[in-house]
PDB file of N, CA and C in Angstrom:
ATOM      1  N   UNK A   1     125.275 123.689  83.668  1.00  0.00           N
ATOM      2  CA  UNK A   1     125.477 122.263  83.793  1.00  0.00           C
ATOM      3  C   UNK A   1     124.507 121.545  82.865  1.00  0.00           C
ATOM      4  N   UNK A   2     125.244 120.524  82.217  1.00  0.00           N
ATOM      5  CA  UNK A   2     124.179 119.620  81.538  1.00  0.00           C
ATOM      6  C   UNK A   2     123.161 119.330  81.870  1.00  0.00           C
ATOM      7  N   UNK A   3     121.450 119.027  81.494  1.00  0.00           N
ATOM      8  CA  UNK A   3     120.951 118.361  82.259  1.00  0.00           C
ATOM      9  C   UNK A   3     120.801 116.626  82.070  1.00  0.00           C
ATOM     10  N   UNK A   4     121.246 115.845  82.846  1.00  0.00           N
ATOM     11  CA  UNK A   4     121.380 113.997  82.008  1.00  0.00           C
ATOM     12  C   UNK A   4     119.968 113.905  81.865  1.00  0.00           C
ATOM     13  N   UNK A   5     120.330 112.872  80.988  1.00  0.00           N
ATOM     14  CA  UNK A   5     119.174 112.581  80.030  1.00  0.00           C
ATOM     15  C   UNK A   5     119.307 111.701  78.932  1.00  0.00           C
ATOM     16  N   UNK A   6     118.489 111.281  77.970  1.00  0.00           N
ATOM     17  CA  UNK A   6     118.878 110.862  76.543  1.00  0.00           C
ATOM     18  C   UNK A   6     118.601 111.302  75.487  1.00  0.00           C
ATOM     19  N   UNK A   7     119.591 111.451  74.562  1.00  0.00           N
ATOM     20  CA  UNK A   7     119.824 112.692  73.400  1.00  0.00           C
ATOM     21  C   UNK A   7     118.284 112.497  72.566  1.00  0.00           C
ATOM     22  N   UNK A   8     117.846 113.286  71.963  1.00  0.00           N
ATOM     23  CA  UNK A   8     116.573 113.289  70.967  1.00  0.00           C
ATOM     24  C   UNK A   8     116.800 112.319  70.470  1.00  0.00           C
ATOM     25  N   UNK A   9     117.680 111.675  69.501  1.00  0.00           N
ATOM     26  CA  UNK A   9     118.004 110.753  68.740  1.00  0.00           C
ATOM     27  C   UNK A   9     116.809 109.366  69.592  1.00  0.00           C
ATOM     28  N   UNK A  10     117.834 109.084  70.520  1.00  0.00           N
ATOM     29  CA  UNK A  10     117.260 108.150  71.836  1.00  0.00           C
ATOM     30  C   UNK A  10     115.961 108.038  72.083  1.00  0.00           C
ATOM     31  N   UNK A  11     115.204 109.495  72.663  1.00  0.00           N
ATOM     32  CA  UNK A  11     114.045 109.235  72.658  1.00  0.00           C
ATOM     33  C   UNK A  11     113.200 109.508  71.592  1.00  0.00           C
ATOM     34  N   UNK A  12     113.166 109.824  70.786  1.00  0.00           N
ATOM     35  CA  UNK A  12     112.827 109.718  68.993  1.00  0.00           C
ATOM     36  C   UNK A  12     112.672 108.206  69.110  1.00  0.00           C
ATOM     37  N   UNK A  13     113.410 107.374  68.828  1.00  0.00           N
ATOM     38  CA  UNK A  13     113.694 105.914  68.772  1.00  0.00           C
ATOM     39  C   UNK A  13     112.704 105.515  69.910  1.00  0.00           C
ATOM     40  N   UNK A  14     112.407 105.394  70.943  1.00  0.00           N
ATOM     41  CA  UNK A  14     112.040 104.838  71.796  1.00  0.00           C
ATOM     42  C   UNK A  14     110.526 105.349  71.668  1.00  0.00           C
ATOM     43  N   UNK A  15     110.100 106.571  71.387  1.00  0.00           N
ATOM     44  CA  UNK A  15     108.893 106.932  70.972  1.00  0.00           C
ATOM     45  C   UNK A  15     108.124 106.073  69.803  1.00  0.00           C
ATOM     46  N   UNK A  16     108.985 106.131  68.469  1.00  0.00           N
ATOM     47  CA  UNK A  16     108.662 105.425  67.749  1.00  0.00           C
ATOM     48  C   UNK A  16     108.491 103.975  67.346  1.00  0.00           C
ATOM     49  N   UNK A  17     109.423 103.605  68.244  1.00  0.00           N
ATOM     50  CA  UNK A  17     109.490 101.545  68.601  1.00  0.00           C
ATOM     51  C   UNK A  17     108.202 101.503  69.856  1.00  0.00           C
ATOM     52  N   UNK A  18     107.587 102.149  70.591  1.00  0.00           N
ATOM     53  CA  UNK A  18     106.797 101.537  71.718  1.00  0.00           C
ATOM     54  C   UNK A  18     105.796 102.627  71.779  1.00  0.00           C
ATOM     55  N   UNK A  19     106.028 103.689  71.439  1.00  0.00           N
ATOM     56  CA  UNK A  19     104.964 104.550  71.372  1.00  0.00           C
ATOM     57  C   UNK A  19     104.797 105.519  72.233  1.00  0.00           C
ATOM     58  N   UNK A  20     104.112 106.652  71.813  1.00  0.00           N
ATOM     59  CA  UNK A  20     104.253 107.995  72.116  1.00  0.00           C
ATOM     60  C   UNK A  20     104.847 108.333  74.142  1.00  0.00           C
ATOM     61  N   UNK A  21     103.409 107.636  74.220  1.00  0.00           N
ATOM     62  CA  UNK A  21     103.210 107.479  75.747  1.00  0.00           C
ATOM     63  C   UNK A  21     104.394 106.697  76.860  1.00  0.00           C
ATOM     64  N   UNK A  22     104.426 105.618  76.246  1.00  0.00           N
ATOM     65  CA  UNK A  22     105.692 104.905  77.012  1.00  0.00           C
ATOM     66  C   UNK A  22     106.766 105.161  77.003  1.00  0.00           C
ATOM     67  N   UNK A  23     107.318 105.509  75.176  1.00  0.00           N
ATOM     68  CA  UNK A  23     108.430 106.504  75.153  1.00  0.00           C
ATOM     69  C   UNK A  23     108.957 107.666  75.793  1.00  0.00           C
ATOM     70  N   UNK A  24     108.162 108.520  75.915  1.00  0.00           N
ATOM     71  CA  UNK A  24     108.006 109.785  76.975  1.00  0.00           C
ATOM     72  C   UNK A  24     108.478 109.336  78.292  1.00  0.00           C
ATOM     73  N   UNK A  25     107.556 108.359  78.727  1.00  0.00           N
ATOM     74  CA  UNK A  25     107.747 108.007  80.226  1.00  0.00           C
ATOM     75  C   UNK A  25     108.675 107.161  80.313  1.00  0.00           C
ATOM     76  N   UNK A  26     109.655 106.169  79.595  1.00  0.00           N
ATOM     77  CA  UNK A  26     110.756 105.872  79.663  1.00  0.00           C
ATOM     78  C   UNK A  26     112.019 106.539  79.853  1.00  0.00           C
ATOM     79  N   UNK A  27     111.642 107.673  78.878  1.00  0.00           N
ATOM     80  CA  UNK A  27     112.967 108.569  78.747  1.00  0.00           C
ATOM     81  C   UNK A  27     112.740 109.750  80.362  1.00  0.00           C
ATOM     82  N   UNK A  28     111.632 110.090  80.646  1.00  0.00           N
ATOM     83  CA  UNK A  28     111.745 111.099  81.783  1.00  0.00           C
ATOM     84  C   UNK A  28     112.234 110.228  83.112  1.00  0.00           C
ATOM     85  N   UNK A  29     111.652 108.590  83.007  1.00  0.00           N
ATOM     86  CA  UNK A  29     112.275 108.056  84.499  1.00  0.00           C
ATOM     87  C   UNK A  29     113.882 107.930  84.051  1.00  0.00           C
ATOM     88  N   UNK A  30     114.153 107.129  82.589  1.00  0.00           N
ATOM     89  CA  UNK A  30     115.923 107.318  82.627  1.00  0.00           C
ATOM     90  C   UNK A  30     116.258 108.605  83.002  1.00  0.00           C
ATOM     91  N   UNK A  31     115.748 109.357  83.042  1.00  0.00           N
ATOM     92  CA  UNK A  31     116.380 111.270  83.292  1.00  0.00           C
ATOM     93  C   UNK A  31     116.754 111.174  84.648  1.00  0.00           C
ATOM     94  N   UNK A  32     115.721 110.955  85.126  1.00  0.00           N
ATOM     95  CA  UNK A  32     115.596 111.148  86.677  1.00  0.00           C
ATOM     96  C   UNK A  32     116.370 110.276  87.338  1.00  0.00           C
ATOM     97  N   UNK A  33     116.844 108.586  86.923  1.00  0.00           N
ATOM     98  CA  UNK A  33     117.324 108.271  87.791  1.00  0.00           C
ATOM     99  C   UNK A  33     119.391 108.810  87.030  1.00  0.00           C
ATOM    100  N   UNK A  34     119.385 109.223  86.207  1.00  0.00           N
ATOM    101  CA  UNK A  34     120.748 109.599  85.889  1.00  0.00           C
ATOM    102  C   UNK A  34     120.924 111.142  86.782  1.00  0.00           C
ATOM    103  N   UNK A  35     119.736 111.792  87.222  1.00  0.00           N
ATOM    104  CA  UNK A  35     119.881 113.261  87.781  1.00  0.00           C
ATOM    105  C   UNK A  35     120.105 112.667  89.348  1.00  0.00           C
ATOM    106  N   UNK A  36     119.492 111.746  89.586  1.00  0.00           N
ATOM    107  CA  UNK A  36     119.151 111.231  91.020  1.00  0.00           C
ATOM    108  C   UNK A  36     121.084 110.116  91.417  1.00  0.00           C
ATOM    109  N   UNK A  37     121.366 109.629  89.740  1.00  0.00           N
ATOM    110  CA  UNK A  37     122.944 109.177  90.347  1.00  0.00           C
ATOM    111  C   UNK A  37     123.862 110.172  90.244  1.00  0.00           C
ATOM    112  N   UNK A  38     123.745 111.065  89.745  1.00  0.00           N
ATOM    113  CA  UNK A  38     124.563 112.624  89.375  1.00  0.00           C
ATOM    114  C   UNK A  38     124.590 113.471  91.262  1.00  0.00           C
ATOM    115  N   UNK A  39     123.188 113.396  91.778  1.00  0.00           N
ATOM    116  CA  UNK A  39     123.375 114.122  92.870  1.00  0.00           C
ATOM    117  C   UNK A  39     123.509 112.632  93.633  1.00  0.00           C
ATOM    118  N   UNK A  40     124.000 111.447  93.443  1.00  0.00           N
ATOM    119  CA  UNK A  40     124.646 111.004  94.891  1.00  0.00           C
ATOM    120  C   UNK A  40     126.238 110.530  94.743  1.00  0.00           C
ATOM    121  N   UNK A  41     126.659 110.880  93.706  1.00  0.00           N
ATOM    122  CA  UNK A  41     128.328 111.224  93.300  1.00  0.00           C
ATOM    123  C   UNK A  41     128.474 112.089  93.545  1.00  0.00           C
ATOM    124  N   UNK A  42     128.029 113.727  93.605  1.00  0.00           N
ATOM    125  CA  UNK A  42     127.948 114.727  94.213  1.00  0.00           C
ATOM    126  C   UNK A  42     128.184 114.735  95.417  1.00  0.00           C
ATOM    127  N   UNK A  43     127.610 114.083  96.492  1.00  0.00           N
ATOM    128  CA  UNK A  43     126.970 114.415  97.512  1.00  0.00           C
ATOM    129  C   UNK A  43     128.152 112.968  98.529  1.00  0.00           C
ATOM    130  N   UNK A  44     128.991 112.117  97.971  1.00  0.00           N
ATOM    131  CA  UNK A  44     129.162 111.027  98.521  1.00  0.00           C
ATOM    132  C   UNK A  44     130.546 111.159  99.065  1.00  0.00           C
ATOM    133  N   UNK A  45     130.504 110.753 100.439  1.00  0.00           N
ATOM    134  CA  UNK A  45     131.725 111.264 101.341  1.00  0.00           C
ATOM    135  C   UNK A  45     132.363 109.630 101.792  1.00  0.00           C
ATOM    136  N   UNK A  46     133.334 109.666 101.649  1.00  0.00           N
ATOM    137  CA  UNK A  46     134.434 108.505 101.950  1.00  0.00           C
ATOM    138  C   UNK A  46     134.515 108.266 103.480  1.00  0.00           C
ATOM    139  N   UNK A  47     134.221 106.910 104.015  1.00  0.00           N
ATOM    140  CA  UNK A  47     134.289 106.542 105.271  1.00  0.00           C
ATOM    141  C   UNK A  47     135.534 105.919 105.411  1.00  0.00           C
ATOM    142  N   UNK A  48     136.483 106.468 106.440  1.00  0.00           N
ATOM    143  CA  UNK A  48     137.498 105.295 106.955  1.00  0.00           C
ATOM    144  C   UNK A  48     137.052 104.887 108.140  1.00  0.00           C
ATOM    145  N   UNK A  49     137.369 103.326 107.692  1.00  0.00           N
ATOM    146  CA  UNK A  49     137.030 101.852 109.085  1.00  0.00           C
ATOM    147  C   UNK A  49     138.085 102.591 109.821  1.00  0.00           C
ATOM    148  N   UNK A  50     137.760 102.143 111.523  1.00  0.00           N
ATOM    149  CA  UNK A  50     138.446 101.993 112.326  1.00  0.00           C
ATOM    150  C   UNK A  50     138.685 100.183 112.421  1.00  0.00           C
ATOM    151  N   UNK A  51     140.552 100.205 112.454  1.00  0.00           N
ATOM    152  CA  UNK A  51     140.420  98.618 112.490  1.00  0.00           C
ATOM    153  C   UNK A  51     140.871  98.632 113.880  1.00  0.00           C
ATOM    154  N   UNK A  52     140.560  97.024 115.102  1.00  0.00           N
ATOM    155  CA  UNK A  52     140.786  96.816 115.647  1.00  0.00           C
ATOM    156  C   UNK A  52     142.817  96.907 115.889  1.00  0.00           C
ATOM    157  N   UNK A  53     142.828  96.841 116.974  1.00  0.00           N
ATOM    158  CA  UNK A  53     144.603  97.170 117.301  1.00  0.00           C
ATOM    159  C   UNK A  53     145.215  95.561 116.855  1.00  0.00           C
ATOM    160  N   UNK A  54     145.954  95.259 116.924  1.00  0.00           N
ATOM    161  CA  UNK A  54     146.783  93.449 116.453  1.00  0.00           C
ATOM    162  C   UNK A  54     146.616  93.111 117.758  1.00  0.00           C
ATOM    163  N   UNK A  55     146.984  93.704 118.495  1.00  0.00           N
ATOM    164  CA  UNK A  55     147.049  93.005 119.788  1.00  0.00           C
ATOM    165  C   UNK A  55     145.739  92.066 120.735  1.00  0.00           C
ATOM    166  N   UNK A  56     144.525  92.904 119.904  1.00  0.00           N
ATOM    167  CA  UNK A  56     143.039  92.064 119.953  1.00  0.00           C
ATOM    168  C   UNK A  56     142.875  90.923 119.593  1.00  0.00           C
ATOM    169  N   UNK A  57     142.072  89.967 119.755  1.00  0.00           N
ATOM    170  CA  UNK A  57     141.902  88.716 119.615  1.00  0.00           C
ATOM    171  C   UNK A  57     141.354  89.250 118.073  1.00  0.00           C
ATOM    172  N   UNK A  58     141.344  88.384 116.925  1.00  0.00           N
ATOM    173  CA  UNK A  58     140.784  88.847 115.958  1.00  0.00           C
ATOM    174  C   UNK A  58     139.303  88.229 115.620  1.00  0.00           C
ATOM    175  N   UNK A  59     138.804  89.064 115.343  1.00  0.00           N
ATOM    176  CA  UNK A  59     137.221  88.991 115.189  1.00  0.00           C
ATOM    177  C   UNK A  59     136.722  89.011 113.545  1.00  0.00           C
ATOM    178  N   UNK A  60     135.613  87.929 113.509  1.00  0.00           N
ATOM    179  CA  UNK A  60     135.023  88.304 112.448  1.00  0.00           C
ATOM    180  C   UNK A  60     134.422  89.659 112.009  1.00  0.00           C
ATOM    181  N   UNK A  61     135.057  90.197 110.793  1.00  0.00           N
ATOM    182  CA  UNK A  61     134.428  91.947 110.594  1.00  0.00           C
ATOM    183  C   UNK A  61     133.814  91.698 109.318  1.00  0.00           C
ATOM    184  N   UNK A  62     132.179  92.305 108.968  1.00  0.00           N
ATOM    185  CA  UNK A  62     131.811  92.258 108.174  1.00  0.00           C
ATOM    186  C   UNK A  62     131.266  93.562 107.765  1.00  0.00           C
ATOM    187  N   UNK A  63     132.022  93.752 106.826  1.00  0.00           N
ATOM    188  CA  UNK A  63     132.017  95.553 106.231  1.00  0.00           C
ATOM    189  C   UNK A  63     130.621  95.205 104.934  1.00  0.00           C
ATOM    190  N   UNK A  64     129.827  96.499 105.129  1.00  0.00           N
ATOM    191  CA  UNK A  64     128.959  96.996 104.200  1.00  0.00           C
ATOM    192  C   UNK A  64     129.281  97.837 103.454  1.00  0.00           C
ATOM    193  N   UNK A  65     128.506  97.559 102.247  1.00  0.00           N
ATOM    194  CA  UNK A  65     128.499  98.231 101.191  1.00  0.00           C
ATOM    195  C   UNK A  65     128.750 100.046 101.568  1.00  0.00           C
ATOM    196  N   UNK A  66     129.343 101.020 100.865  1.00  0.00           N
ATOM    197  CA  UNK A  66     128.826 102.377 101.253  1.00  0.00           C
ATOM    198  C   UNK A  66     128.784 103.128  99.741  1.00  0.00           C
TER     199      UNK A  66
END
């Protein structure tokens, strides 16, 4: 499997526009949070709502994000 990340090109560029140190540490947190959205597309399971029956009075429903 790939590991995500940004191609040399990328962090080459980013090394050389801001410098050694920041570059580095820019490109390892972009890594991490593309490895960190990789394992929660992986990992992410589909909820079905239960809706109330029609025959209920209807109620305000306020669905969250998942």
């Amino acid at each position: 499997m790939k590991t995500p990340g940004l191609s040399y090109n990328s962090r080459k560029a980013l090394i050389v526009n801001i410098g050694e140190t920041a570059g580095t540490e820019i490109a390892e947190l972009i890594a991490q949070m593309a490895a960190e959205i990789e394992e929660l597309r992986r990992t992410k399971v589909n909820v079905t709502r239960i809706v109330p029956s029609s025959s209920e009075s209807p109620i305000h429903v306020v669905e969250e994000p998942v």
